[in-house]
Protein backbone atom coordinates (compact mmCIF):
# COMPACT_ATOMS: atom_id res chain seq x y z
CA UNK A 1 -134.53 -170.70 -47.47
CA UNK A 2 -132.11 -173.10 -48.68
CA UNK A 3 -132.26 -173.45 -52.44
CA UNK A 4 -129.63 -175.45 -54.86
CA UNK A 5 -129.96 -176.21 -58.45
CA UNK A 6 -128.22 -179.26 -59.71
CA UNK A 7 -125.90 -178.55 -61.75
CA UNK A 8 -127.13 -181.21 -64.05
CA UNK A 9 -130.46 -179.08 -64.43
CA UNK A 10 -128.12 -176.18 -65.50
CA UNK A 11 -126.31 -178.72 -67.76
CA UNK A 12 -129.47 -180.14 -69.44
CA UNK A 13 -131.08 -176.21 -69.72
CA UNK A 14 -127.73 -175.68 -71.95
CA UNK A 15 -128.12 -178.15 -73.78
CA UNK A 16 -131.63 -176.78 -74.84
CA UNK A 17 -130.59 -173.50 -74.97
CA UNK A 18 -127.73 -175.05 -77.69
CA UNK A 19 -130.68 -177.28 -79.14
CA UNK A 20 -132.74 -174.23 -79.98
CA UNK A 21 -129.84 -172.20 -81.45
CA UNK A 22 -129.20 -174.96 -84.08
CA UNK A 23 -133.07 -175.75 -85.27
CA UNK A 24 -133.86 -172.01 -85.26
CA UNK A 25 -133.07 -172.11 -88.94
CA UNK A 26 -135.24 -174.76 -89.60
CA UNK A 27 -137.64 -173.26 -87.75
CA UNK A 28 -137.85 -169.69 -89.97
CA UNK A 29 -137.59 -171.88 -93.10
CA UNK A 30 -139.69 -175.10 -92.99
CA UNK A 31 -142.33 -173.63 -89.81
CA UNK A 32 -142.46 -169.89 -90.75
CA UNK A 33 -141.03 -169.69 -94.55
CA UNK A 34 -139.25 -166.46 -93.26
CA UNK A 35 -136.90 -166.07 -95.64
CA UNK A 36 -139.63 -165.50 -98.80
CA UNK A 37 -141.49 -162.75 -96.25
CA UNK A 38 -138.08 -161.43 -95.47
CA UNK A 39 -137.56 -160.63 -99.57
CA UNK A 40 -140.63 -158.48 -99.62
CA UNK A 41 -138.67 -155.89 -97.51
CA UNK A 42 -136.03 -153.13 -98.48
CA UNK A 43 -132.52 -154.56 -98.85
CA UNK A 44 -131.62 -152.86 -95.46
CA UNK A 45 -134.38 -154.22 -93.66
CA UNK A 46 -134.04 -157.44 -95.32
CA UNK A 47 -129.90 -157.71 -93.77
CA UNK A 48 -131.58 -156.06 -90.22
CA UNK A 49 -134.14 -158.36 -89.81
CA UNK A 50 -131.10 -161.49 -90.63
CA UNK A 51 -129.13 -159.57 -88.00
CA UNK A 52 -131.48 -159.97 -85.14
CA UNK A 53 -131.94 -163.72 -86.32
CA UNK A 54 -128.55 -164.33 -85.85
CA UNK A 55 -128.62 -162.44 -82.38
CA UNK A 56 -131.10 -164.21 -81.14
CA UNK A 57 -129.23 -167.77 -82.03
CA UNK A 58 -125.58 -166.30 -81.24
CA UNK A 59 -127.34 -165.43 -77.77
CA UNK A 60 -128.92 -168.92 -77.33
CA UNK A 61 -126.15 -171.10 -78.24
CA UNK A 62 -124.02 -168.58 -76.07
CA UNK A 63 -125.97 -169.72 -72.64
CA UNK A 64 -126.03 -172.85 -73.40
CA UNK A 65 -122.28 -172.88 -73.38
CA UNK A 66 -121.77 -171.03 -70.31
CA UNK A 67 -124.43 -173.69 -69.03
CA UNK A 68 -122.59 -176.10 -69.93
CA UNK A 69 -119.22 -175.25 -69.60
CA UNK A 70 -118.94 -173.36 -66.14
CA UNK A 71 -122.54 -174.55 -64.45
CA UNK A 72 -121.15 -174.09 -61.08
CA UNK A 73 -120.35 -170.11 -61.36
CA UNK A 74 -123.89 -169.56 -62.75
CA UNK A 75 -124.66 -170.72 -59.00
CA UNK A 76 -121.42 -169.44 -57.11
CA UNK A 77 -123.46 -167.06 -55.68
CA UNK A 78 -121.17 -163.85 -56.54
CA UNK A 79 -121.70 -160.34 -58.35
CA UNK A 80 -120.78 -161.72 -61.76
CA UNK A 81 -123.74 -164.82 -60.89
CA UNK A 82 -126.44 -163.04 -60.01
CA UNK A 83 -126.40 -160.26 -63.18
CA UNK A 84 -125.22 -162.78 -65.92
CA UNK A 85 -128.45 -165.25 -64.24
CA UNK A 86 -130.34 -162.61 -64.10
CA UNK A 87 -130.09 -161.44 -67.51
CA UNK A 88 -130.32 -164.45 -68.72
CA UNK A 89 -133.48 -165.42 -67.03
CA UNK A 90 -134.66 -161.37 -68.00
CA UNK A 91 -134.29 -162.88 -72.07
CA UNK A 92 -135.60 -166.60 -71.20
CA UNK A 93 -138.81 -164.70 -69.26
CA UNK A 94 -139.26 -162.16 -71.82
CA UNK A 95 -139.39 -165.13 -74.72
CA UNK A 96 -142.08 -167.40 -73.04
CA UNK A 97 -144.27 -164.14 -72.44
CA UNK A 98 -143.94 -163.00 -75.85
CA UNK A 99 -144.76 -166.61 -76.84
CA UNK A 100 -147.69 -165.83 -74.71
CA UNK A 101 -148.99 -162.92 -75.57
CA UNK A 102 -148.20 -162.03 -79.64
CA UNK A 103 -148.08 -166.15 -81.05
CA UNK A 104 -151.31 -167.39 -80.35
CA UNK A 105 -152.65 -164.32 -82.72
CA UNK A 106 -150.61 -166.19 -85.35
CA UNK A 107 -151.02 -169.73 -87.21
CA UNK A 108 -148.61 -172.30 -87.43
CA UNK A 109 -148.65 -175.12 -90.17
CA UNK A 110 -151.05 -177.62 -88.85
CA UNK A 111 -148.81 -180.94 -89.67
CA UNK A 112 -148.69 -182.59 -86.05
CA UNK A 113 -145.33 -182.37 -86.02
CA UNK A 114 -145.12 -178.73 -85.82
CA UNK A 115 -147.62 -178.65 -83.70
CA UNK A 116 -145.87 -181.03 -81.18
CA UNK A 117 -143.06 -179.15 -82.43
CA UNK A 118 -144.83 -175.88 -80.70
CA UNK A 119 -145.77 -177.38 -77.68
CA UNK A 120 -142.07 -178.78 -76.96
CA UNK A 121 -140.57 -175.31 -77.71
CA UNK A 122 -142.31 -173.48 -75.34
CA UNK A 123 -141.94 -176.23 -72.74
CA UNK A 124 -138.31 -175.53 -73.37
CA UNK A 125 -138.88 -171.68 -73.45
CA UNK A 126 -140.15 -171.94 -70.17
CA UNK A 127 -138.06 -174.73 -68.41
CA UNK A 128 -135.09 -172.06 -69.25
CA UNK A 129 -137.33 -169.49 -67.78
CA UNK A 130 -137.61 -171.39 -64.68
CA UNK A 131 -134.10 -172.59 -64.06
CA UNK A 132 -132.64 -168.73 -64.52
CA UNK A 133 -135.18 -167.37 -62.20
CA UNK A 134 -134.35 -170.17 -59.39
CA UNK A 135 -130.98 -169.37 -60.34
CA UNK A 136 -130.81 -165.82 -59.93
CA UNK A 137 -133.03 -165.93 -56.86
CA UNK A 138 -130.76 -168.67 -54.93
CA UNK A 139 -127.38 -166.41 -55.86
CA UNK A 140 -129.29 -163.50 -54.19
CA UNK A 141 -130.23 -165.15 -51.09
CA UNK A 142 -127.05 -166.98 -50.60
CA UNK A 143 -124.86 -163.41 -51.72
């Protein structure tokens, strides 16, 4: 089975993946007025649950720079290539299903443009999803 991403795909996924790191605060502010819910919690809590925020876009804007910067060893087909695509397609995966299974419980504003907002972050969510899979799959086969 002969499988090769461009690496333009790769290229364009970090450019999402960067994309997403830098309108995550928006996001929790404007979409999810996270900050207010976060001040109902204990202090600690309060500089916990900021932590994992920060993880979460430290971690995106981190893949897209590997993406973007050294596309060709995410696909080189060697040790280092198959565990750092696979855990990046283990986060990207694990994202799109929790968007699938906890979010829908859960209303978003209802302006259109976070609705269309919604629809092309999870299209993102999952074209990520995709691309690490195919990724970690073709460095497998061709180990």
């Amino acid at each position: 089975m002969k499988l090769d991403i461009p690496e333009w795909v790769i290229i364009l996924g970090g450019i999402g993946q960067i994309f997403t790191a830098l309108i995550y605060p928006y996001i929790r502010h404007k979409v999810f007025d996270w900050y207010n819910d976060v001040k109902q919690l204990k202090p600690l809590n309060q500089e916990i649950a900021k932590t994992y925020g920060r993880y979460i876009q430290g971690l995106n804007f981190s893949f897209g720079l590997i993406a973007i910067l050294i596309p060709n060893d995410l696909k080189n087909h060697s040790t280092l290539a198959i565990a750092i695509t696979g855990l990046i397609a283990a986060y990207w995966v694990g994202k799109v299903l929790t968007q699938i299974a906890y979010y829908p419980m859960y209303q978003i504003p209802q302006k259109t443009i976070f609705k269309i907002g919604s629809y092309f972050m999870n299209l993102l969510f999952t074209f990520f999803a995709v691309v690490y899979c195919l990724l970690v799959i073709q460095n497998i086969i061709n180990h």
